[in-house]
PDB file of N, CA and C in Angstrom:
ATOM      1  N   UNK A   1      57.691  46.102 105.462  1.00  0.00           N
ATOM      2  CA  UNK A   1      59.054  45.639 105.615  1.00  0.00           C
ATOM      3  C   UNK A   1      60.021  46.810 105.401  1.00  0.00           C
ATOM      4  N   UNK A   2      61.158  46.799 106.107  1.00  0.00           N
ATOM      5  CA  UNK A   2      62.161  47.815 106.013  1.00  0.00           C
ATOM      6  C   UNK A   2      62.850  47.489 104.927  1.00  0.00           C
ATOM      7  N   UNK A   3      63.295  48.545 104.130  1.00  0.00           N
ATOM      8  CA  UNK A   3      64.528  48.815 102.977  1.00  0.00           C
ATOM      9  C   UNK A   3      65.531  48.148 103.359  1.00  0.00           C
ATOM     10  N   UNK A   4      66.549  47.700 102.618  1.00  0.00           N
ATOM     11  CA  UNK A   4      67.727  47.068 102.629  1.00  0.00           C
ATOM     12  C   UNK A   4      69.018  48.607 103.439  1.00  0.00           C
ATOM     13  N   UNK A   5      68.444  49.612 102.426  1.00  0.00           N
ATOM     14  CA  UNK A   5      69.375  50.626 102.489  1.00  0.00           C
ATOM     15  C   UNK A   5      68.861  51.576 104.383  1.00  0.00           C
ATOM     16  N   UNK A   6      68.042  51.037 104.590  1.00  0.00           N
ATOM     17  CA  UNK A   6      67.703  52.133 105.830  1.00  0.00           C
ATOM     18  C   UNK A   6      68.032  50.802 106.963  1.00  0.00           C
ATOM     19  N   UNK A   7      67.705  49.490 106.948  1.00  0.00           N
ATOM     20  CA  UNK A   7      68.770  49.138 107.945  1.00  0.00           C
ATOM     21  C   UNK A   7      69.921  48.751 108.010  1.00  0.00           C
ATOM     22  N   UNK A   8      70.630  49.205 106.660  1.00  0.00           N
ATOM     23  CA  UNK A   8      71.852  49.460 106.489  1.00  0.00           C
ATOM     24  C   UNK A   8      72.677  51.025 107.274  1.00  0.00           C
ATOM     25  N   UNK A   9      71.536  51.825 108.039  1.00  0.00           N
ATOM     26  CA  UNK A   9      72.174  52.877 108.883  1.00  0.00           C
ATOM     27  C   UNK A   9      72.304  52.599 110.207  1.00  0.00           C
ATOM     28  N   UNK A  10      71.967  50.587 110.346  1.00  0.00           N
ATOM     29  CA  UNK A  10      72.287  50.467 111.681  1.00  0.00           C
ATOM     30  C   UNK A  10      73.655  50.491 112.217  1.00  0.00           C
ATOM     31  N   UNK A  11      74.218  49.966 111.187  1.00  0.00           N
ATOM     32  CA  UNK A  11      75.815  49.671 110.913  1.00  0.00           C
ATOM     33  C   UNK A  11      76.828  50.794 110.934  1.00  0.00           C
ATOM     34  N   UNK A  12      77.754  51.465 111.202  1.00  0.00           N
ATOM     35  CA  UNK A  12      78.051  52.552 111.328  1.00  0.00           C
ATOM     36  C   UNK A  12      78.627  52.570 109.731  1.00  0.00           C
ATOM     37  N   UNK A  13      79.463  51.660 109.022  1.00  0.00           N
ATOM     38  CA  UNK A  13      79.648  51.592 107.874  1.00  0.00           C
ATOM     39  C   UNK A  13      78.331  51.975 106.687  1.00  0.00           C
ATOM     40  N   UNK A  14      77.530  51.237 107.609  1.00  0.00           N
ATOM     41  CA  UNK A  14      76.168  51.701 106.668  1.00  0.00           C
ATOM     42  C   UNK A  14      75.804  53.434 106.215  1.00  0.00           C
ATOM     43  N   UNK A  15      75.890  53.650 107.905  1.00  0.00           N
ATOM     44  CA  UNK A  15      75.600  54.888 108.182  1.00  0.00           C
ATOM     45  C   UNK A  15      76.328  56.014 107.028  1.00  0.00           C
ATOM     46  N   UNK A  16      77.925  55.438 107.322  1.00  0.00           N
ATOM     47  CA  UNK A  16      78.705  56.692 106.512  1.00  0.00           C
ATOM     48  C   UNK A  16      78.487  56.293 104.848  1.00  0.00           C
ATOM     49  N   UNK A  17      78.122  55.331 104.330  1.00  0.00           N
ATOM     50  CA  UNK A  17      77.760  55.013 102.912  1.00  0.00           C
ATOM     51  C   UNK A  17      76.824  56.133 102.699  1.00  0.00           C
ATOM     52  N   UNK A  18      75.456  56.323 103.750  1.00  0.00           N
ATOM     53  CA  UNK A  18      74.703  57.087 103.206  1.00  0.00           C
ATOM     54  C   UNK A  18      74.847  57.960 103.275  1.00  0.00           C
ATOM     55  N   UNK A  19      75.813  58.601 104.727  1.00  0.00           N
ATOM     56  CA  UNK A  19      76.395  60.293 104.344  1.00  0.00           C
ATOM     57  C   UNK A  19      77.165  60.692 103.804  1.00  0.00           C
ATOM     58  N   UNK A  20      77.831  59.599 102.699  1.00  0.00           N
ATOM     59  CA  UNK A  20      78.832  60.033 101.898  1.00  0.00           C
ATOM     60  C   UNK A  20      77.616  60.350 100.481  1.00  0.00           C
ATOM     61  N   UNK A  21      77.168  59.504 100.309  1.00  0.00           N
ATOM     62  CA  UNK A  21      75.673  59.775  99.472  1.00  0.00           C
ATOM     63  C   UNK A  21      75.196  60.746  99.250  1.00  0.00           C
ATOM     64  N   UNK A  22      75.119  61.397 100.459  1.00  0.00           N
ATOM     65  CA  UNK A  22      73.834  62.903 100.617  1.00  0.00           C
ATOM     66  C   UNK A  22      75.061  63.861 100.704  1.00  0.00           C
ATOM     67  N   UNK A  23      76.269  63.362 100.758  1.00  0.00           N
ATOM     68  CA  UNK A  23      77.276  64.179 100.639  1.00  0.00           C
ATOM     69  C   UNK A  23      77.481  65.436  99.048  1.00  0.00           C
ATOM     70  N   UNK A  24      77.059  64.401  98.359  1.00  0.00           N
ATOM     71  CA  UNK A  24      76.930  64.648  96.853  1.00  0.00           C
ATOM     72  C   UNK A  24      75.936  65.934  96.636  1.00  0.00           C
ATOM     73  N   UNK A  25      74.771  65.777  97.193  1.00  0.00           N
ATOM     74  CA  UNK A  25      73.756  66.614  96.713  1.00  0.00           C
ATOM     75  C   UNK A  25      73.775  67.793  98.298  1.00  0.00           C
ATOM     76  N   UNK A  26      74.367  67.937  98.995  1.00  0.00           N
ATOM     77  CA  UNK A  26      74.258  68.897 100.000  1.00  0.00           C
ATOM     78  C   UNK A  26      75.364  69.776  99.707  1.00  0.00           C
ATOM     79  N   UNK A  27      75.355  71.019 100.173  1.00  0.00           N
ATOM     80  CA  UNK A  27      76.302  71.794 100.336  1.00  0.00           C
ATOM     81  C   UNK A  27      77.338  71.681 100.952  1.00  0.00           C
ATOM     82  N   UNK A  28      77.062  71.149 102.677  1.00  0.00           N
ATOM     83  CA  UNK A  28      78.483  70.894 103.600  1.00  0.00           C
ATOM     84  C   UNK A  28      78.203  69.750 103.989  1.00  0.00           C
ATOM     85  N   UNK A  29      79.394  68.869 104.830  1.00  0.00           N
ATOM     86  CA  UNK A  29      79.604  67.473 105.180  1.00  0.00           C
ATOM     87  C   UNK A  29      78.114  67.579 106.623  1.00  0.00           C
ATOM     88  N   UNK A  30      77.963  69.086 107.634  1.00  0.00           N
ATOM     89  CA  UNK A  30      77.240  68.780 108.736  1.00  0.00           C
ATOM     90  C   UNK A  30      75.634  68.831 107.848  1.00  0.00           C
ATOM     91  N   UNK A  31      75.205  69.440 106.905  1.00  0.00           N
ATOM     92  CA  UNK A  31      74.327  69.354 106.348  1.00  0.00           C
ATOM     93  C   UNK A  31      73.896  67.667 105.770  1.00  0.00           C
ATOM     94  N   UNK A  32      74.863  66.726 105.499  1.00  0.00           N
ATOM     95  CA  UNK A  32      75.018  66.009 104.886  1.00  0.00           C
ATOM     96  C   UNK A  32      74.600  64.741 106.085  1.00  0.00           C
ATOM     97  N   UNK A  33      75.411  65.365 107.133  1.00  0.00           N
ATOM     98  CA  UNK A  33      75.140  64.218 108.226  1.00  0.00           C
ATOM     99  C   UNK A  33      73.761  64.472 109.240  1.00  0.00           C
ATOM    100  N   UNK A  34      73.306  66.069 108.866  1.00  0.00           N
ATOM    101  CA  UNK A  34      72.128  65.867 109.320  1.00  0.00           C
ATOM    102  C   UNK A  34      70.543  65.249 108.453  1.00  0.00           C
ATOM    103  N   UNK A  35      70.936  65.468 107.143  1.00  0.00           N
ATOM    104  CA  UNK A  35      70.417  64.293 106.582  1.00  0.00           C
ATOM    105  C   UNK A  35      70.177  62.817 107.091  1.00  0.00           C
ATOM    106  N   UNK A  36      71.475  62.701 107.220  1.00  0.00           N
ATOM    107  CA  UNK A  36      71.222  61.100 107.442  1.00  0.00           C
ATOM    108  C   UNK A  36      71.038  60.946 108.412  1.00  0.00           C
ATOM    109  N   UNK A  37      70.728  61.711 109.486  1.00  0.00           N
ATOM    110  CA  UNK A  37      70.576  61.718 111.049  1.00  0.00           C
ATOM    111  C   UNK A  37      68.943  61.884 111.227  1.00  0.00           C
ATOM    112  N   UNK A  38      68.438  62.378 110.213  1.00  0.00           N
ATOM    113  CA  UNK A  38      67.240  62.602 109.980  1.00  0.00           C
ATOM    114  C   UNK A  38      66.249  61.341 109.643  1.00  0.00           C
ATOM    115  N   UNK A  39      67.035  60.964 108.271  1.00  0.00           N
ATOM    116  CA  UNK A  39      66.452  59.619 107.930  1.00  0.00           C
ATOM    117  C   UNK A  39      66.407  58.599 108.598  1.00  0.00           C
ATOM    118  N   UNK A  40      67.704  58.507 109.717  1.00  0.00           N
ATOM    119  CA  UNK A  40      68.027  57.585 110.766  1.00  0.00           C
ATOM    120  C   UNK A  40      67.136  57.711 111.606  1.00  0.00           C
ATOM    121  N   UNK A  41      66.815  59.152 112.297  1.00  0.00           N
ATOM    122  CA  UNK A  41      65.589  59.214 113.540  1.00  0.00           C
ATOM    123  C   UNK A  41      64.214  58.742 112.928  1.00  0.00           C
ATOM    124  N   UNK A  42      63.644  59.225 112.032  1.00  0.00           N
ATOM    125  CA  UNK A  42      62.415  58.690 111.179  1.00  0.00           C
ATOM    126  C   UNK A  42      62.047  57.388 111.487  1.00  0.00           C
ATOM    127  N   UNK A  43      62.972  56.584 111.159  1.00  0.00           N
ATOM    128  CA  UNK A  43      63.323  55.256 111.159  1.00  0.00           C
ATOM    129  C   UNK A  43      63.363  54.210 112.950  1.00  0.00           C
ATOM    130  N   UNK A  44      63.931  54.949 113.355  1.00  0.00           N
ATOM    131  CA  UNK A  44      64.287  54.251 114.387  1.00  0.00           C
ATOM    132  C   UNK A  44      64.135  54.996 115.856  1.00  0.00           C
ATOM    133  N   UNK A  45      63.709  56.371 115.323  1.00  0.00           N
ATOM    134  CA  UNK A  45      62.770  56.575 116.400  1.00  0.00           C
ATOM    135  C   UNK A  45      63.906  57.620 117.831  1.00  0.00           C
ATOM    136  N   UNK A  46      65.066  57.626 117.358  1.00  0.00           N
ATOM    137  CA  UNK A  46      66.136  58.339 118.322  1.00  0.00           C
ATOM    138  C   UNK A  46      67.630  58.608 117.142  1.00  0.00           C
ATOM    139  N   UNK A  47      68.259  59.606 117.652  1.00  0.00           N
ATOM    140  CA  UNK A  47      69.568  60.107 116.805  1.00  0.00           C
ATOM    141  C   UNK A  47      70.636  58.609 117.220  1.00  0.00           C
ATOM    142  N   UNK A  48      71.321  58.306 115.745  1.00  0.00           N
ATOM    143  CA  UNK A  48      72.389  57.543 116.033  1.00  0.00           C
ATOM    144  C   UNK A  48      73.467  58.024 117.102  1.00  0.00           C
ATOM    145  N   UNK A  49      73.689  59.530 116.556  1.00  0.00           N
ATOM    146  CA  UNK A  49      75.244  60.392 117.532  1.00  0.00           C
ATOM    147  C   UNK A  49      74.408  61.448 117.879  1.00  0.00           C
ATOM    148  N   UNK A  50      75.193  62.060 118.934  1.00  0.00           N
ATOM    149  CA  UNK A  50      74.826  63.183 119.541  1.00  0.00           C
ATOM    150  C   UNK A  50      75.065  64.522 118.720  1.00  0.00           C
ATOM    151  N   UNK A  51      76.180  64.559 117.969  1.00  0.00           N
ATOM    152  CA  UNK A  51      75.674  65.309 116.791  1.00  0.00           C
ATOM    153  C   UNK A  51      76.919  65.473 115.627  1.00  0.00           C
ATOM    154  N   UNK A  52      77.363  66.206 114.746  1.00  0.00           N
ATOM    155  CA  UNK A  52      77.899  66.499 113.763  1.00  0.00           C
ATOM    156  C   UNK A  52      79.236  66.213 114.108  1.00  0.00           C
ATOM    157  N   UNK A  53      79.851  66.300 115.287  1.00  0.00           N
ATOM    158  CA  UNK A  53      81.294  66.377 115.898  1.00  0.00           C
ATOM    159  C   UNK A  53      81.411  65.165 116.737  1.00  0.00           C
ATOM    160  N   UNK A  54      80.604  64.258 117.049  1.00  0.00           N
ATOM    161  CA  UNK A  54      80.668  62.826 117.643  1.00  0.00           C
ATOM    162  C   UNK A  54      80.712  61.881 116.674  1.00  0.00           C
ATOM    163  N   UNK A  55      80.222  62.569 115.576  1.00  0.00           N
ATOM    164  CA  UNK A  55      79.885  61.177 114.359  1.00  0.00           C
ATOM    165  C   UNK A  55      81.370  61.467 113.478  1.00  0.00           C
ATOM    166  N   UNK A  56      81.467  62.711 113.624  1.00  0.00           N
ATOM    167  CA  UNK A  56      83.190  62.405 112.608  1.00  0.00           C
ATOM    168  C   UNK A  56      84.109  62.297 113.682  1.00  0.00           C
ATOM    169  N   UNK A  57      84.048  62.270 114.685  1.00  0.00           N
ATOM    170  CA  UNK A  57      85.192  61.589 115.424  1.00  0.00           C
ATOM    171  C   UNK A  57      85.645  60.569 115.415  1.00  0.00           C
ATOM    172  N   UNK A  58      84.018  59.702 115.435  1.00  0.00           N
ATOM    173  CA  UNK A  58      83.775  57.988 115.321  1.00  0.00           C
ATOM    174  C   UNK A  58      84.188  57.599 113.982  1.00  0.00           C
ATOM    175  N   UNK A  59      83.713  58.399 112.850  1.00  0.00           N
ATOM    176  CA  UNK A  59      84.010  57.749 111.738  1.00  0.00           C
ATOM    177  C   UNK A  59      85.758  57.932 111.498  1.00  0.00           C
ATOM    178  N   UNK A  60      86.175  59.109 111.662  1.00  0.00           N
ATOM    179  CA  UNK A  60      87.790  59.210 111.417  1.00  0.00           C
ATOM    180  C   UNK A  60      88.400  58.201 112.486  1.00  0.00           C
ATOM    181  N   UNK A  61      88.175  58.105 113.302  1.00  0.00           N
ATOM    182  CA  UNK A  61      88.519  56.565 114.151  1.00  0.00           C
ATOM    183  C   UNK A  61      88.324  55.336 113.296  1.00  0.00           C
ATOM    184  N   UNK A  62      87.440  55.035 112.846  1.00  0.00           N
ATOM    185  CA  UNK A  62      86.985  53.726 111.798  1.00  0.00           C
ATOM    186  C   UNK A  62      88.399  53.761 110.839  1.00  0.00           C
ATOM    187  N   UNK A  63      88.096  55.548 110.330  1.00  0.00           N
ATOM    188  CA  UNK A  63      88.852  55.097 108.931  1.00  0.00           C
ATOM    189  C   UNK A  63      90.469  55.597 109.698  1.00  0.00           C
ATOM    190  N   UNK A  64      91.150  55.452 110.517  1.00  0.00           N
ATOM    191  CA  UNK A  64      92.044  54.828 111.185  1.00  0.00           C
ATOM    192  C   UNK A  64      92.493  53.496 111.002  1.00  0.00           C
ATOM    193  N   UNK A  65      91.380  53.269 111.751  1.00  0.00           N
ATOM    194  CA  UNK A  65      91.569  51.673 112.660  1.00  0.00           C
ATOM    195  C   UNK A  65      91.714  51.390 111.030  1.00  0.00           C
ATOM    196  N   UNK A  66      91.132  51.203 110.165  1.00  0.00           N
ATOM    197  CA  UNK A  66      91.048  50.286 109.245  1.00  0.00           C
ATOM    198  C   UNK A  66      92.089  50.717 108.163  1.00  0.00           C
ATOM    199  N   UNK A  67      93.060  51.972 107.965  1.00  0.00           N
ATOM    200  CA  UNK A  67      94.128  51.951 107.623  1.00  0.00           C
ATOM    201  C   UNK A  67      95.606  51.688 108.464  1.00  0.00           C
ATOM    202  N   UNK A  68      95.629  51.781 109.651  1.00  0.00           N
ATOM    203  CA  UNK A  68      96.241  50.653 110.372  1.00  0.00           C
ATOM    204  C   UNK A  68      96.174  49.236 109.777  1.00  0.00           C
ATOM    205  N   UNK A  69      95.178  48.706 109.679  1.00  0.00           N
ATOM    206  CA  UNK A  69      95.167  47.202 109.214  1.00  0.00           C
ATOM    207  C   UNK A  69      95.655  47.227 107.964  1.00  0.00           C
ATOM    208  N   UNK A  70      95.182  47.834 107.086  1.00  0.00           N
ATOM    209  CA  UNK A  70      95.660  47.750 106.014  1.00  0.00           C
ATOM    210  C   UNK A  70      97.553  47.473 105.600  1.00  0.00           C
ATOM    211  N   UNK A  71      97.738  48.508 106.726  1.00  0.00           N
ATOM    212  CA  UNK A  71      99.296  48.761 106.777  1.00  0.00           C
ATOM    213  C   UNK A  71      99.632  47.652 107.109  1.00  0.00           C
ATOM    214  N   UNK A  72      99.402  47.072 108.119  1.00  0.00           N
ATOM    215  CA  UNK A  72      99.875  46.167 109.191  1.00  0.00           C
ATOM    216  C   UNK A  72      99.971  44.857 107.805  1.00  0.00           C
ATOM    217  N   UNK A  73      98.638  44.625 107.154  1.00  0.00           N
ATOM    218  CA  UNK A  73      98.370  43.604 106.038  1.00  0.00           C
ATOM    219  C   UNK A  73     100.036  43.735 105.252  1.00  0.00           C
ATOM    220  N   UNK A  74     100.032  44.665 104.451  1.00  0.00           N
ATOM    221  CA  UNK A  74     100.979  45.288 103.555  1.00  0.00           C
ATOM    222  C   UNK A  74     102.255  44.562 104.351  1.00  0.00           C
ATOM    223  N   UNK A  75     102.663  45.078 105.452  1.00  0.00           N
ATOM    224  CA  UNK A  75     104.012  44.315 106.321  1.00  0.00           C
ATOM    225  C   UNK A  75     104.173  42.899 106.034  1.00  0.00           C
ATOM    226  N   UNK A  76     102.920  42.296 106.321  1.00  0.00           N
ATOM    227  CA  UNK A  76     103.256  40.761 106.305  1.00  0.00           C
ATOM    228  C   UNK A  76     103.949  40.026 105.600  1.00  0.00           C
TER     229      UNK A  76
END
């Protein structure tokens, strides 16, 4: 049976939980995301992103979108 925490990198939220994780014990953020890009292929057999500069695009988009809402909340 699969870990709770490894198909939790299906999720893109999942994903950045764990590269904020390996963030801790690596030197740089692309070291950090090739970690988890690693553990992700292991797993599932192909790379989530194409590489270090697709996955923080996507994620700084997330954490956008979701401080937009926040704001938008705050207005109401």
């Amino acid at each position: 049976m699969i870990e709770f925490k490894i198909l939790a990198l299906l999720s893109p939220n999942g994903f950045d939980e764990r590269f904020w994780k390996h963030c801790k014990s690596e030197k740089t953020y692309k070291a950090a995301y090739e970690k988890t890009e690693n553990e992700y292929e292991k797993h599932f057999g192909k790379r989530k992103y194409s590489d270090y500069n697709s996955y923080r695009n996507c994620r700084d988009k997330r954490i956008k979108e979701n401080a937009t809402k926040l704001h938008k909340k705050k207005q109401s």
